[in-house]
PDB file of N, CA and C in Angstrom:
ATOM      1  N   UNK A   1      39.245 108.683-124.878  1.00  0.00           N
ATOM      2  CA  UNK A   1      38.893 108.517-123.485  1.00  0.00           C
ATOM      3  C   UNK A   1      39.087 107.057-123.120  1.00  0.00           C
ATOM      4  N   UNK A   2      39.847 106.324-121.992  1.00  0.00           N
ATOM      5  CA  UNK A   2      40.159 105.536-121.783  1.00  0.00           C
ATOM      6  C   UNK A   2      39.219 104.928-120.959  1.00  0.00           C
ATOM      7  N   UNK A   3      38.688 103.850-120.764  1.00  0.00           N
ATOM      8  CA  UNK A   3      37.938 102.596-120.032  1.00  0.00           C
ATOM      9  C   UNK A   3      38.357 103.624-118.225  1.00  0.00           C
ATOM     10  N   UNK A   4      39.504 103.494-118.097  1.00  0.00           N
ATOM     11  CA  UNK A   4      39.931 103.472-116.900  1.00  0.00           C
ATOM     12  C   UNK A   4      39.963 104.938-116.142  1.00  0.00           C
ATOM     13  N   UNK A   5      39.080 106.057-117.108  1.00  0.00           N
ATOM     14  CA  UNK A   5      38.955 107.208-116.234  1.00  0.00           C
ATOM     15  C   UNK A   5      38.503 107.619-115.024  1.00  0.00           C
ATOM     16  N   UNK A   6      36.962 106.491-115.338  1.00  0.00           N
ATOM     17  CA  UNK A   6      36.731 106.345-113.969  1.00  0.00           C
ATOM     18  C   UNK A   6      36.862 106.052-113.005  1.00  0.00           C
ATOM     19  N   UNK A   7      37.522 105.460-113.123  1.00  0.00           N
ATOM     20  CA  UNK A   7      38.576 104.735-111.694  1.00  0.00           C
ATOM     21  C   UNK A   7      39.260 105.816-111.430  1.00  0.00           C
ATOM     22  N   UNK A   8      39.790 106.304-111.833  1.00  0.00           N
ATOM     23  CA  UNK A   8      41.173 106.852-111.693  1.00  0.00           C
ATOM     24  C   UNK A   8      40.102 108.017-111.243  1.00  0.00           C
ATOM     25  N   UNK A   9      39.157 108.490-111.497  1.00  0.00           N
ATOM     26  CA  UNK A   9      38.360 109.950-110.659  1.00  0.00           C
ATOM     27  C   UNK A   9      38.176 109.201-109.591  1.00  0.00           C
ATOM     28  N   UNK A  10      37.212 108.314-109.473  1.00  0.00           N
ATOM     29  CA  UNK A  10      36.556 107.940-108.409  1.00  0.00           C
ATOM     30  C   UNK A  10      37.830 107.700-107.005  1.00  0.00           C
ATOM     31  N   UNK A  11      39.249 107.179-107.419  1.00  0.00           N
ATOM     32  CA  UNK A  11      40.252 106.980-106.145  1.00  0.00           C
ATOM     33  C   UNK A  11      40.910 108.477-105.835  1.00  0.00           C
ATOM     34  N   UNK A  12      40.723 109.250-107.336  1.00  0.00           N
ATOM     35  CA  UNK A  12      41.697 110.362-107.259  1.00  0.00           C
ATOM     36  C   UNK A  12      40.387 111.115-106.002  1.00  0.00           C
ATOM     37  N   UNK A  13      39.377 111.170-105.788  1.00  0.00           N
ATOM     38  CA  UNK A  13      38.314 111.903-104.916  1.00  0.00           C
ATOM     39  C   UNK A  13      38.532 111.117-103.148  1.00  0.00           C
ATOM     40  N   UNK A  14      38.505 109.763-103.417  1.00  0.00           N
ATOM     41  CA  UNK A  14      38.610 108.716-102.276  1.00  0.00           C
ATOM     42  C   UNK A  14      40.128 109.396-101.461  1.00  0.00           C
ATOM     43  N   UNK A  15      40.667 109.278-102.136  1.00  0.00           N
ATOM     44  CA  UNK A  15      42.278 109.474-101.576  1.00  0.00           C
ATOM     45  C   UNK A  15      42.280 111.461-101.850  1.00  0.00           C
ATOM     46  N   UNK A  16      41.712 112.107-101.902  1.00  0.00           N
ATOM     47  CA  UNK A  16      41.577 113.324-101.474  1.00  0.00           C
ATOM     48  C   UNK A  16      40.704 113.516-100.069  1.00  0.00           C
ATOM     49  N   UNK A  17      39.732 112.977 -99.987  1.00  0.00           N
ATOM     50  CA  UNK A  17      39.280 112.571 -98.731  1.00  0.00           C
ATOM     51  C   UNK A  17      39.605 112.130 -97.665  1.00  0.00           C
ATOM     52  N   UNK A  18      40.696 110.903 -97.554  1.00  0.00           N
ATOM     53  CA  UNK A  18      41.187 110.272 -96.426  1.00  0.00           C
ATOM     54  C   UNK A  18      42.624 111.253 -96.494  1.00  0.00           C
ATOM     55  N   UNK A  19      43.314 111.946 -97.436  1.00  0.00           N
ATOM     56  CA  UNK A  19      44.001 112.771 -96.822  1.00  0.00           C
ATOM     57  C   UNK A  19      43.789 113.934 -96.144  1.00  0.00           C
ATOM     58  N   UNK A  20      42.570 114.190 -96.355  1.00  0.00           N
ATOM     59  CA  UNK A  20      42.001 115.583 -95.774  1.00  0.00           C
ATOM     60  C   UNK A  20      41.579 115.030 -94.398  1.00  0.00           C
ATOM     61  N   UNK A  21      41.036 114.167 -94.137  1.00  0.00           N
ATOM     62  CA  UNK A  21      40.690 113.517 -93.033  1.00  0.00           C
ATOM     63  C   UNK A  21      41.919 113.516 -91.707  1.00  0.00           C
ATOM     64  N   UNK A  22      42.829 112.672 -92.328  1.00  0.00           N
ATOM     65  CA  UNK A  22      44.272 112.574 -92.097  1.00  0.00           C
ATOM     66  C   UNK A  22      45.001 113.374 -91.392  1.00  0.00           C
ATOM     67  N   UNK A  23      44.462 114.619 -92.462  1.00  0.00           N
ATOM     68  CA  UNK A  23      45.540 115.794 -92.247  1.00  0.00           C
ATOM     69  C   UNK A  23      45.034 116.610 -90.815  1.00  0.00           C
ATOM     70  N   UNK A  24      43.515 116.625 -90.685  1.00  0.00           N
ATOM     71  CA  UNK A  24      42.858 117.201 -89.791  1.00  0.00           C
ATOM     72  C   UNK A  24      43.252 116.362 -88.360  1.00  0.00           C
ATOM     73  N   UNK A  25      43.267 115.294 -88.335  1.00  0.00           N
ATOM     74  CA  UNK A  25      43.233 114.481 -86.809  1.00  0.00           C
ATOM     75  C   UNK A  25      44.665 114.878 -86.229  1.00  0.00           C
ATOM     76  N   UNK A  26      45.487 114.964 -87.135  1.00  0.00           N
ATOM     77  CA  UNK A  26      47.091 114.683 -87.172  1.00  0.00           C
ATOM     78  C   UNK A  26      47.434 116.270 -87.046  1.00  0.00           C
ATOM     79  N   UNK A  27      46.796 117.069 -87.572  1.00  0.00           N
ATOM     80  CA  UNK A  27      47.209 118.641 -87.474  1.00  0.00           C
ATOM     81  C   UNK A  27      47.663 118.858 -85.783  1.00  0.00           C
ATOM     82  N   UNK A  28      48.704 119.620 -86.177  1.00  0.00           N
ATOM     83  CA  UNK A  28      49.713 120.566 -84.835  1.00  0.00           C
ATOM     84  C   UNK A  28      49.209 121.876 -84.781  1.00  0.00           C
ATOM     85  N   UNK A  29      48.243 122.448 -85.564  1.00  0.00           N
ATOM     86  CA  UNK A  29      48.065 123.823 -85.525  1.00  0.00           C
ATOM     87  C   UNK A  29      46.032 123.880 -84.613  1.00  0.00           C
ATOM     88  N   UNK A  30      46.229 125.219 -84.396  1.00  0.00           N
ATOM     89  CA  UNK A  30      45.045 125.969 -83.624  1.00  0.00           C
ATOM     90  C   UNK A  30      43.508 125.548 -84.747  1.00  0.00           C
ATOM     91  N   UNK A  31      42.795 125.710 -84.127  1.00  0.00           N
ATOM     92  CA  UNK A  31      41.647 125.431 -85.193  1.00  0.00           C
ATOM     93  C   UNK A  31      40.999 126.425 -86.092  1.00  0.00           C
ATOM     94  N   UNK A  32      41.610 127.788 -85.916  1.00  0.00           N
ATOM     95  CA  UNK A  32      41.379 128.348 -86.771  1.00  0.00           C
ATOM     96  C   UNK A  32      42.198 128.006 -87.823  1.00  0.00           C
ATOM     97  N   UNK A  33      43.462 128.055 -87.242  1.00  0.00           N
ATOM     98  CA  UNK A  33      44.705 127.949 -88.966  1.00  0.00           C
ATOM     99  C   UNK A  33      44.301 126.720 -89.702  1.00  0.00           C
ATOM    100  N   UNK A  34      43.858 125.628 -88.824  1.00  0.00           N
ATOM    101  CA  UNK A  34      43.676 124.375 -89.702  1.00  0.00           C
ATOM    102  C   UNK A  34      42.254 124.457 -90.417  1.00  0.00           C
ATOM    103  N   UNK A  35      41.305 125.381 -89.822  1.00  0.00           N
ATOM    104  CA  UNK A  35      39.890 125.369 -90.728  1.00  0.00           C
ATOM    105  C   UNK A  35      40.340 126.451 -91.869  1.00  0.00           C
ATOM    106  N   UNK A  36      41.508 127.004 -91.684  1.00  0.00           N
ATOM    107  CA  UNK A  36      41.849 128.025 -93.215  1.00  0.00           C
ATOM    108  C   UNK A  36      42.264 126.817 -93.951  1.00  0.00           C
ATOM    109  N   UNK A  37      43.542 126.331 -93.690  1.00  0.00           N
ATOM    110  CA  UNK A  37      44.476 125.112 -94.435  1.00  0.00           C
ATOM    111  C   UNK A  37      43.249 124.173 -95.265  1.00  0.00           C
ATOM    112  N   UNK A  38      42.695 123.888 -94.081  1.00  0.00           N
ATOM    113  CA  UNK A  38      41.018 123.173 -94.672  1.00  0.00           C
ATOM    114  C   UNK A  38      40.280 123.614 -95.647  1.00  0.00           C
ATOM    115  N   UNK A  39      40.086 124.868 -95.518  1.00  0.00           N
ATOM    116  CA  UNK A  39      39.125 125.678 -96.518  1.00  0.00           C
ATOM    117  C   UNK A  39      40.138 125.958 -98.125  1.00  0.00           C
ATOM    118  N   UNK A  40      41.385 126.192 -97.870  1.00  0.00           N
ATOM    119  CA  UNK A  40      42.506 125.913 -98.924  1.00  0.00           C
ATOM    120  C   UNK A  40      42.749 124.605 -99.538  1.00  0.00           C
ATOM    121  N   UNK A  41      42.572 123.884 -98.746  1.00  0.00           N
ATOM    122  CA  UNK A  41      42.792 122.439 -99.724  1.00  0.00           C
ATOM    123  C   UNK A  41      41.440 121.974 -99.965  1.00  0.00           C
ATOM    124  N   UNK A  42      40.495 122.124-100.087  1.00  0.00           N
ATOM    125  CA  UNK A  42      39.281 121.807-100.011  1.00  0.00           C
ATOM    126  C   UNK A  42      38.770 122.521-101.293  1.00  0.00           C
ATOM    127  N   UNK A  43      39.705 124.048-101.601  1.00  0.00           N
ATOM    128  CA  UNK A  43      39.556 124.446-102.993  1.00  0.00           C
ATOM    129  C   UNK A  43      40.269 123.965-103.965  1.00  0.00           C
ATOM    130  N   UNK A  44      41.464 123.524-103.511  1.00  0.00           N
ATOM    131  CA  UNK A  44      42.380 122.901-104.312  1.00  0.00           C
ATOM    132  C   UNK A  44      41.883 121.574-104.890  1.00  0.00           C
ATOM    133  N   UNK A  45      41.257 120.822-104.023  1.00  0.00           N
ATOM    134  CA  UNK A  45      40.659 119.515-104.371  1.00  0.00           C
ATOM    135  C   UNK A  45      39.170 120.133-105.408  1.00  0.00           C
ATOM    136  N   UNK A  46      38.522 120.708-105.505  1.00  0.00           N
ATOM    137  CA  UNK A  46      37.470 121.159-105.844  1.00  0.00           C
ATOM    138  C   UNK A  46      38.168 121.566-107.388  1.00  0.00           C
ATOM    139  N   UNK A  47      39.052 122.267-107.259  1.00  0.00           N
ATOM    140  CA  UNK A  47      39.712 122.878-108.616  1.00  0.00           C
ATOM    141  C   UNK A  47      40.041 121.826-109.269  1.00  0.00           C
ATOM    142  N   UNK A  48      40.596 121.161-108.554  1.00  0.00           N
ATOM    143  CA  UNK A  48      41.487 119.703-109.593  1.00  0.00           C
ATOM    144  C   UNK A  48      40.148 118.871-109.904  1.00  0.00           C
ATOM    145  N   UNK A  49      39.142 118.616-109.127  1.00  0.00           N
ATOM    146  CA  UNK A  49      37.820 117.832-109.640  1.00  0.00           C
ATOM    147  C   UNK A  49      37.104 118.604-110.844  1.00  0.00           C
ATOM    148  N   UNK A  50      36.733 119.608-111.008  1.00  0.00           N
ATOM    149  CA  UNK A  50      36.893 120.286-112.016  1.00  0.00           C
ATOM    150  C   UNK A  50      37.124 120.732-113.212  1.00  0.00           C
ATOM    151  N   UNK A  51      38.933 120.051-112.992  1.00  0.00           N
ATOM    152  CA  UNK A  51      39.860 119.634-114.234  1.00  0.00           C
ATOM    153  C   UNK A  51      39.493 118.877-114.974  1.00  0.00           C
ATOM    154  N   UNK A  52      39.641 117.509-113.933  1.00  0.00           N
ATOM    155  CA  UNK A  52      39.478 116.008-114.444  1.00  0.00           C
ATOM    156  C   UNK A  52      37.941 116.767-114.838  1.00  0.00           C
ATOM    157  N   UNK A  53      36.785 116.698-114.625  1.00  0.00           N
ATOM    158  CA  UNK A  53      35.531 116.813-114.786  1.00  0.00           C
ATOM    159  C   UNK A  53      35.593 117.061-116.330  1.00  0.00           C
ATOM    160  N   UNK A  54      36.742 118.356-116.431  1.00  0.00           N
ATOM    161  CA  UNK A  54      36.312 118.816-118.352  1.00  0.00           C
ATOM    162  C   UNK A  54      36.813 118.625-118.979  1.00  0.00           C
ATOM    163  N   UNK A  55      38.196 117.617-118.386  1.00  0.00           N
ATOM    164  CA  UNK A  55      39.175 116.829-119.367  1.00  0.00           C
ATOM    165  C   UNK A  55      38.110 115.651-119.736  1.00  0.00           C
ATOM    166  N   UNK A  56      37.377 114.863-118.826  1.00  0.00           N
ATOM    167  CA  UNK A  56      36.943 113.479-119.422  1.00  0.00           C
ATOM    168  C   UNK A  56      35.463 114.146-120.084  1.00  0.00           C
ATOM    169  N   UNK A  57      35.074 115.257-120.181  1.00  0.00           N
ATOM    170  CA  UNK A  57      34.298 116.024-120.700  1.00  0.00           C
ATOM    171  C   UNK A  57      34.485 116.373-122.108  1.00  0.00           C
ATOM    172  N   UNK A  58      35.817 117.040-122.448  1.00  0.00           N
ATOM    173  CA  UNK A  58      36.317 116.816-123.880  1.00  0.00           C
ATOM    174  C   UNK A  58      36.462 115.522-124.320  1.00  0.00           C
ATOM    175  N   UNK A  59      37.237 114.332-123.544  1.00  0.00           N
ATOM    176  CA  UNK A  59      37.539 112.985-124.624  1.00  0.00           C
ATOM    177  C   UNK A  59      35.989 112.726-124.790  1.00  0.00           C
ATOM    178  N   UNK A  60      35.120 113.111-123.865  1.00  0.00           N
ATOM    179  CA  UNK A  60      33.543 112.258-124.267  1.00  0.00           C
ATOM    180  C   UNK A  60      33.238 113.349-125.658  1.00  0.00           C
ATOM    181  N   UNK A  61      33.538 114.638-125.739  1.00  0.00           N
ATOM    182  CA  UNK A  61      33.206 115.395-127.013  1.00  0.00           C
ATOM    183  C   UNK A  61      34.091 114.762-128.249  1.00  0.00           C
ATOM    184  N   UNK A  62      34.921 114.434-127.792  1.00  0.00           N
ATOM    185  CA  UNK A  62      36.319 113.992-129.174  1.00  0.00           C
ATOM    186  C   UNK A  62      35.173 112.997-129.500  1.00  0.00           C
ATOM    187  N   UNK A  63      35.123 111.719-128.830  1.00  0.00           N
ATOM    188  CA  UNK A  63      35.141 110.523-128.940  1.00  0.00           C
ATOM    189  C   UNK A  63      33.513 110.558-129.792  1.00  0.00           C
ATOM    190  N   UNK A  64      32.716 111.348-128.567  1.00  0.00           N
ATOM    191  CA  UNK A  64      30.913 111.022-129.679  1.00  0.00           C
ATOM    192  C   UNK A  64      31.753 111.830-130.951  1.00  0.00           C
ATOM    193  N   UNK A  65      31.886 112.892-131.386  1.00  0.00           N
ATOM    194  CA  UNK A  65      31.933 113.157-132.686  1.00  0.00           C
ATOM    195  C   UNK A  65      32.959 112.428-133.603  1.00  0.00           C
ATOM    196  N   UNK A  66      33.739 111.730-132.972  1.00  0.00           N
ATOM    197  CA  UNK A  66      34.119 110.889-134.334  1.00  0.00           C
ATOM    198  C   UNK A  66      33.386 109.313-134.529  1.00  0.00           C
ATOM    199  N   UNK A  67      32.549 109.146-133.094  1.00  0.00           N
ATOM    200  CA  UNK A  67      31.388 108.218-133.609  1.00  0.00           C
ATOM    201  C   UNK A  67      30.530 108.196-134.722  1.00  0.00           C
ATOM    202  N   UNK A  68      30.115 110.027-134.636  1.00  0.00           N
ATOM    203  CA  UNK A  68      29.413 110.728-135.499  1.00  0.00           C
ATOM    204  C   UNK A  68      29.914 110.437-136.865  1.00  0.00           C
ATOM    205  N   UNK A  69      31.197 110.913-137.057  1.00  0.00           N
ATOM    206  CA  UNK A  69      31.434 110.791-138.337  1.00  0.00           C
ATOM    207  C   UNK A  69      31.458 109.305-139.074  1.00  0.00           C
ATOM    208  N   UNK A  70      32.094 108.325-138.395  1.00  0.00           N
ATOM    209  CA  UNK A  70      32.475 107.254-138.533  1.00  0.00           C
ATOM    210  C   UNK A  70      30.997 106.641-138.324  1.00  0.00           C
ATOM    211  N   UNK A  71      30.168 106.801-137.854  1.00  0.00           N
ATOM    212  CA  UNK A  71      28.573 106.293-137.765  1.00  0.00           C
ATOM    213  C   UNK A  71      28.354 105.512-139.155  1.00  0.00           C
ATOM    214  N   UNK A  72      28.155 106.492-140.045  1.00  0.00           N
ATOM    215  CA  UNK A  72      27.180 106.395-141.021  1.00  0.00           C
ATOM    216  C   UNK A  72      27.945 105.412-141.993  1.00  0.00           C
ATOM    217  N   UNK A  73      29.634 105.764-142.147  1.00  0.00           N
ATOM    218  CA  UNK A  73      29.683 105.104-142.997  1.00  0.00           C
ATOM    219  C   UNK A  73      29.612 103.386-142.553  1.00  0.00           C
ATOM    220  N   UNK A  74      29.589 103.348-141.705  1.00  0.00           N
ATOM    221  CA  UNK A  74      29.843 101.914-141.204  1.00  0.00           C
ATOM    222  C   UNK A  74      28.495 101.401-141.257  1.00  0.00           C
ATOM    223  N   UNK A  75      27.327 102.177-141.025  1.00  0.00           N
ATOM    224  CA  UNK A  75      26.022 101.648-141.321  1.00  0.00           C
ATOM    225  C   UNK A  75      26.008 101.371-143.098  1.00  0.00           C
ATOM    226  N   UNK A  76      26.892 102.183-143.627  1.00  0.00           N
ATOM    227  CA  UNK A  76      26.584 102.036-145.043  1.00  0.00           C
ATOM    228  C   UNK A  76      27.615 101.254-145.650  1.00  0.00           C
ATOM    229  N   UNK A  77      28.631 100.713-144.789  1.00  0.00           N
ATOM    230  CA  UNK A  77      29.221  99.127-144.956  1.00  0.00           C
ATOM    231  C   UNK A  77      28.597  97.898-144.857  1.00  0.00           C
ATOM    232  N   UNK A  78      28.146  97.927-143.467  1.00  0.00           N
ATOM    233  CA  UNK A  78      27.052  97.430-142.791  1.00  0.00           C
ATOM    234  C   UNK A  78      25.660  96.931-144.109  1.00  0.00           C
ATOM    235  N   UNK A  79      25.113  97.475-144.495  1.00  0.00           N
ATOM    236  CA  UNK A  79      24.251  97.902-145.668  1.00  0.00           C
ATOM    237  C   UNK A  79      24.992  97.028-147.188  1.00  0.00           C
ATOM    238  N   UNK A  80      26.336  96.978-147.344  1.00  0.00           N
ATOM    239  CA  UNK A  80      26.578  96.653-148.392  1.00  0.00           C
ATOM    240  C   UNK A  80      26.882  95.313-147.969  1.00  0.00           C
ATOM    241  N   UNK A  81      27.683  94.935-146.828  1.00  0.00           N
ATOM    242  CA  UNK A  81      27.736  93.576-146.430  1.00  0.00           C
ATOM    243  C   UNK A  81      26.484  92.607-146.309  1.00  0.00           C
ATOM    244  N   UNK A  82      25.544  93.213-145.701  1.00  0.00           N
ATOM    245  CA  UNK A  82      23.909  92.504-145.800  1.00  0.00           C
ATOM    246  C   UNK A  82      23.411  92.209-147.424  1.00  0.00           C
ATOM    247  N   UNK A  83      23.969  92.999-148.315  1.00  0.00           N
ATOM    248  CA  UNK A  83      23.156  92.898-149.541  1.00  0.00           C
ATOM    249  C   UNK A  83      24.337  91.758-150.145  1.00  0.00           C
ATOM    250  N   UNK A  84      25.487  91.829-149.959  1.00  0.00           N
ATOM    251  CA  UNK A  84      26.161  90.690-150.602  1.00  0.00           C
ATOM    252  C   UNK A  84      26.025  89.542-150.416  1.00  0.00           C
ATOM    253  N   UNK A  85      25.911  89.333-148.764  1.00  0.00           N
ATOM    254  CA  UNK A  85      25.901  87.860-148.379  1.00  0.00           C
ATOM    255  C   UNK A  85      24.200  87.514-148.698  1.00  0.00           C
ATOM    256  N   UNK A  86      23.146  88.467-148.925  1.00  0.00           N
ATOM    257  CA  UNK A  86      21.774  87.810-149.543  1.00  0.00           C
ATOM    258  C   UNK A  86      22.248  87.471-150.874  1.00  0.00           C
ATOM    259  N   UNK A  87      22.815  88.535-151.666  1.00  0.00           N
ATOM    260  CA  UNK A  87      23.216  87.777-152.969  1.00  0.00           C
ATOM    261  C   UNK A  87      23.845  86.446-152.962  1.00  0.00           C
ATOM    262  N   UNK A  88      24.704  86.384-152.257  1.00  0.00           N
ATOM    263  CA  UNK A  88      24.931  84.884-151.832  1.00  0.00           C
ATOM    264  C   UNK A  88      24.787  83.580-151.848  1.00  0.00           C
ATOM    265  N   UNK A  89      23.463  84.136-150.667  1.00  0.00           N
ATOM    266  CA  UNK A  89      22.632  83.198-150.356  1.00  0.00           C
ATOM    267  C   UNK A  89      21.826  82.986-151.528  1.00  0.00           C
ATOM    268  N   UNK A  90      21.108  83.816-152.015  1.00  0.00           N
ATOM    269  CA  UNK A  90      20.429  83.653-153.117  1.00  0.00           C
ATOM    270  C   UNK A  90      21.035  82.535-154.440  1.00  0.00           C
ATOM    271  N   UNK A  91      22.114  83.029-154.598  1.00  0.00           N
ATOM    272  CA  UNK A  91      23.134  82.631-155.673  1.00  0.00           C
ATOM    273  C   UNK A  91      23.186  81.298-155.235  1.00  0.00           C
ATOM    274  N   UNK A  92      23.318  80.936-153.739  1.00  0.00           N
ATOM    275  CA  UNK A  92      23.553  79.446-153.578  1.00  0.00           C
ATOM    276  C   UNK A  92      22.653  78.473-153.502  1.00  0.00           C
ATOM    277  N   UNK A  93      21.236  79.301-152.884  1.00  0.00           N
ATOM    278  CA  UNK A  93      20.223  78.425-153.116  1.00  0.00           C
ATOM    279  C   UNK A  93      19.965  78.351-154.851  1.00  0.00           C
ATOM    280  N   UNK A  94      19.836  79.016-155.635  1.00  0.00           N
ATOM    281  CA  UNK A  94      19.745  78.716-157.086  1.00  0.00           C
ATOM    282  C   UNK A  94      20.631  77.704-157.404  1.00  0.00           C
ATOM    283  N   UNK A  95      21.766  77.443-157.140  1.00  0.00           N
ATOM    284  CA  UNK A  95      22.562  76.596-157.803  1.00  0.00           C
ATOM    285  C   UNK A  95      22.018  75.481-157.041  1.00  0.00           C
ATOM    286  N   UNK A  96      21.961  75.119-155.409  1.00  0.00           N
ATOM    287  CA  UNK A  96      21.749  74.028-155.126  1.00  0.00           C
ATOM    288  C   UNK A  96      20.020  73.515-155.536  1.00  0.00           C
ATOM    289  N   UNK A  97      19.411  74.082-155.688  1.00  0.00           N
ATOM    290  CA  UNK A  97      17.939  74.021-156.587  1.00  0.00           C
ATOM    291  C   UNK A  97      18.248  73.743-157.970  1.00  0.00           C
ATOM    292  N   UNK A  98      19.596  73.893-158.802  1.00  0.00           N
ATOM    293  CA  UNK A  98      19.629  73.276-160.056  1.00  0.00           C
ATOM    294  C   UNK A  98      20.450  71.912-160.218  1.00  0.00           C
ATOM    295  N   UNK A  99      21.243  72.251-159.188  1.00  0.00           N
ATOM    296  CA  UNK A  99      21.815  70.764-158.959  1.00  0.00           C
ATOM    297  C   UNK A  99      20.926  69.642-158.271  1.00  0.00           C
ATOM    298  N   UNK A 100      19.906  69.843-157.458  1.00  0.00           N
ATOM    299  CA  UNK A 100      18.811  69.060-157.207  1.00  0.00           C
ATOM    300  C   UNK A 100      18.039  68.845-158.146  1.00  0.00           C
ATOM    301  N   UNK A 101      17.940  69.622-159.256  1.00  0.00           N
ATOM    302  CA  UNK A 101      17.373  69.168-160.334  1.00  0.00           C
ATOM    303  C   UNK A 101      18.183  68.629-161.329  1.00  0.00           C
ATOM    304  N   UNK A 102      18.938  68.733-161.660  1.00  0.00           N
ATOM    305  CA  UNK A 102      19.733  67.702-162.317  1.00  0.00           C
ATOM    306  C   UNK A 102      20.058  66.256-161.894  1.00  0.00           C
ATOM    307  N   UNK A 103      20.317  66.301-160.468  1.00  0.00           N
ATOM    308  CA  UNK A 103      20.016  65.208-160.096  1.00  0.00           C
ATOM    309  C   UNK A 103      18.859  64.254-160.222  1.00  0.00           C
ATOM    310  N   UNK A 104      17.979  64.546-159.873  1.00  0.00           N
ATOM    311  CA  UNK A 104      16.575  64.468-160.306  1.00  0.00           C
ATOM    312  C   UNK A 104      16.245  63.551-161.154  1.00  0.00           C
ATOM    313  N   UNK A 105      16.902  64.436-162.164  1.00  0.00           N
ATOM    314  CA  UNK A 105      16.792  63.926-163.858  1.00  0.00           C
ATOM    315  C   UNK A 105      17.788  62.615-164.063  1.00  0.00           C
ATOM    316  N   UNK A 106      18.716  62.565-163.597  1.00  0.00           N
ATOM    317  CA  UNK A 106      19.317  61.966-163.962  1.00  0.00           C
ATOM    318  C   UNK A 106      19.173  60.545-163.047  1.00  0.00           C
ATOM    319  N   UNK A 107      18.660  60.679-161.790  1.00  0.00           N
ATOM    320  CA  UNK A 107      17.913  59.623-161.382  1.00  0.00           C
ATOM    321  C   UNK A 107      16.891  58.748-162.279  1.00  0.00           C
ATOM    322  N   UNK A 108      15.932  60.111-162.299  1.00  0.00           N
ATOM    323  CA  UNK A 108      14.685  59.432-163.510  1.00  0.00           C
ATOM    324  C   UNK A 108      15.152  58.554-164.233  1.00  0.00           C
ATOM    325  N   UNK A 109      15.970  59.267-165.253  1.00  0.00           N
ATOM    326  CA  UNK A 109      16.646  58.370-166.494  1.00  0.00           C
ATOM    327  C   UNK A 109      17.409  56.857-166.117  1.00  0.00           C
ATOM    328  N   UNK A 110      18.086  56.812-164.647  1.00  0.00           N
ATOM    329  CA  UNK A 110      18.797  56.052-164.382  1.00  0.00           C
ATOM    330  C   UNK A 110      17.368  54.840-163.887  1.00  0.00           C
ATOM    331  N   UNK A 111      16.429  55.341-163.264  1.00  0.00           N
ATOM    332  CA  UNK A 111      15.291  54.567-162.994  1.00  0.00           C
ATOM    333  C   UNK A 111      14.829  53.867-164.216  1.00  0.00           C
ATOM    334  N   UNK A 112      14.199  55.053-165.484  1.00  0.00           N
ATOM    335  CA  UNK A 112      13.769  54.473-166.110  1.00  0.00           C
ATOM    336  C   UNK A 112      14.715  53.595-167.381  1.00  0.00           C
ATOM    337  N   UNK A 113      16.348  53.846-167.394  1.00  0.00           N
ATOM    338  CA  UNK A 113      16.767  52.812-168.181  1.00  0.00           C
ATOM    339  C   UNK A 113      17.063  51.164-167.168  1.00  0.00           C
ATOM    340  N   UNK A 114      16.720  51.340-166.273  1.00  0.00           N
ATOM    341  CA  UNK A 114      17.234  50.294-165.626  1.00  0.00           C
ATOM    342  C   UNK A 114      15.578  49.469-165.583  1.00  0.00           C
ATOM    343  N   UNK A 115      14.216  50.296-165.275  1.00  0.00           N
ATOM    344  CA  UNK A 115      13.333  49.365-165.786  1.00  0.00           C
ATOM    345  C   UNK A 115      13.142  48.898-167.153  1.00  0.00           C
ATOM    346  N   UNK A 116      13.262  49.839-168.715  1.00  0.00           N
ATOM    347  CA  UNK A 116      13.393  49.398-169.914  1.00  0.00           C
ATOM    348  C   UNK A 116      14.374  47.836-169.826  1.00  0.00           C
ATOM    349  N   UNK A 117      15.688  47.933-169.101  1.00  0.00           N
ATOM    350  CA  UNK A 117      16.548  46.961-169.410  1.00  0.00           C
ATOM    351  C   UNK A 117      15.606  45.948-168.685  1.00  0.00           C
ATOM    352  N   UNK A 118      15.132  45.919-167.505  1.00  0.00           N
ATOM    353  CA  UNK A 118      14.380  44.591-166.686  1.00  0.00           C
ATOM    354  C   UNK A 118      13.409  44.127-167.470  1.00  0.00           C
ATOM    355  N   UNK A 119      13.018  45.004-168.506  1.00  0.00           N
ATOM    356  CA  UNK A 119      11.548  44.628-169.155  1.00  0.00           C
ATOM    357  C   UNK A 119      11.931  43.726-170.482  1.00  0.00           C
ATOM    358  N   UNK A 120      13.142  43.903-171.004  1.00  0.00           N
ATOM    359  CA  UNK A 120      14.376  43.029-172.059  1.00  0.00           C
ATOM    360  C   UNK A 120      14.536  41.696-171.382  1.00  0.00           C
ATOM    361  N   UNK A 121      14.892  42.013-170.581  1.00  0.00           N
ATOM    362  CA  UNK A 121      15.131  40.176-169.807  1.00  0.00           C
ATOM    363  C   UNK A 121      14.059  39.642-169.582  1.00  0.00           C
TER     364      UNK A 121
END
């Protein structure tokens, strides 16, 4: 079902209207023949609204049921993508929590050989 159905009902009804309108002011015939012609195109327009009505009626049936199908697994992509990027995250805060600790350490040591050496002089 395309974005643009509705449009295309809503002018295809507009422009059934102003021709019916049209056709009535402009008619050459008696007012009975033109309230038949009237009552004839007035079914014709009714029939074709109708159409369109259960054509964009099926693409809305196509379209939800392959939402349907396609739903779940995408929640259950969805589901596996969330658990990777926590692993991730997880994975990255651990490393940057061991590299802050190594650092750490190696400060310390750098602190405390540099006071041992001040305490030599």
């Amino acid at each position: 079902m395309s974005q643009n159905s509705g449009g295309f009902f809503k002018g295809f009804i507009f422009g059934g209207l102003i021709g019916t309108i049209i056709g009535i002011l402009y008619a050459p015939k008696s007012g009975s023949e033109t309230r038949e012609e009237l009552t004839i195109k007035v079914d014709e327009f009714i029939s074709k609204a109708k159409e369109e009505l259960e054509k964009n009626r099926e693409d809305y049936k196509v379209v939800r049921g392959h939402i349907k199908k396609v739903g779940p697994l995408i929640k259950s992509k969805a589901s596996e993508a969330e658990e990777k990027v926590s692993k991730s995250v997880y994975s990255s805060k651990k490393t940057a929590e061991d590299r802050k600790k190594r650092l750490k350490k190696a400060l310390d040591a750098g602190v405390a050989a540099y006071r041992e050496k001040k305490k030599r002089v």
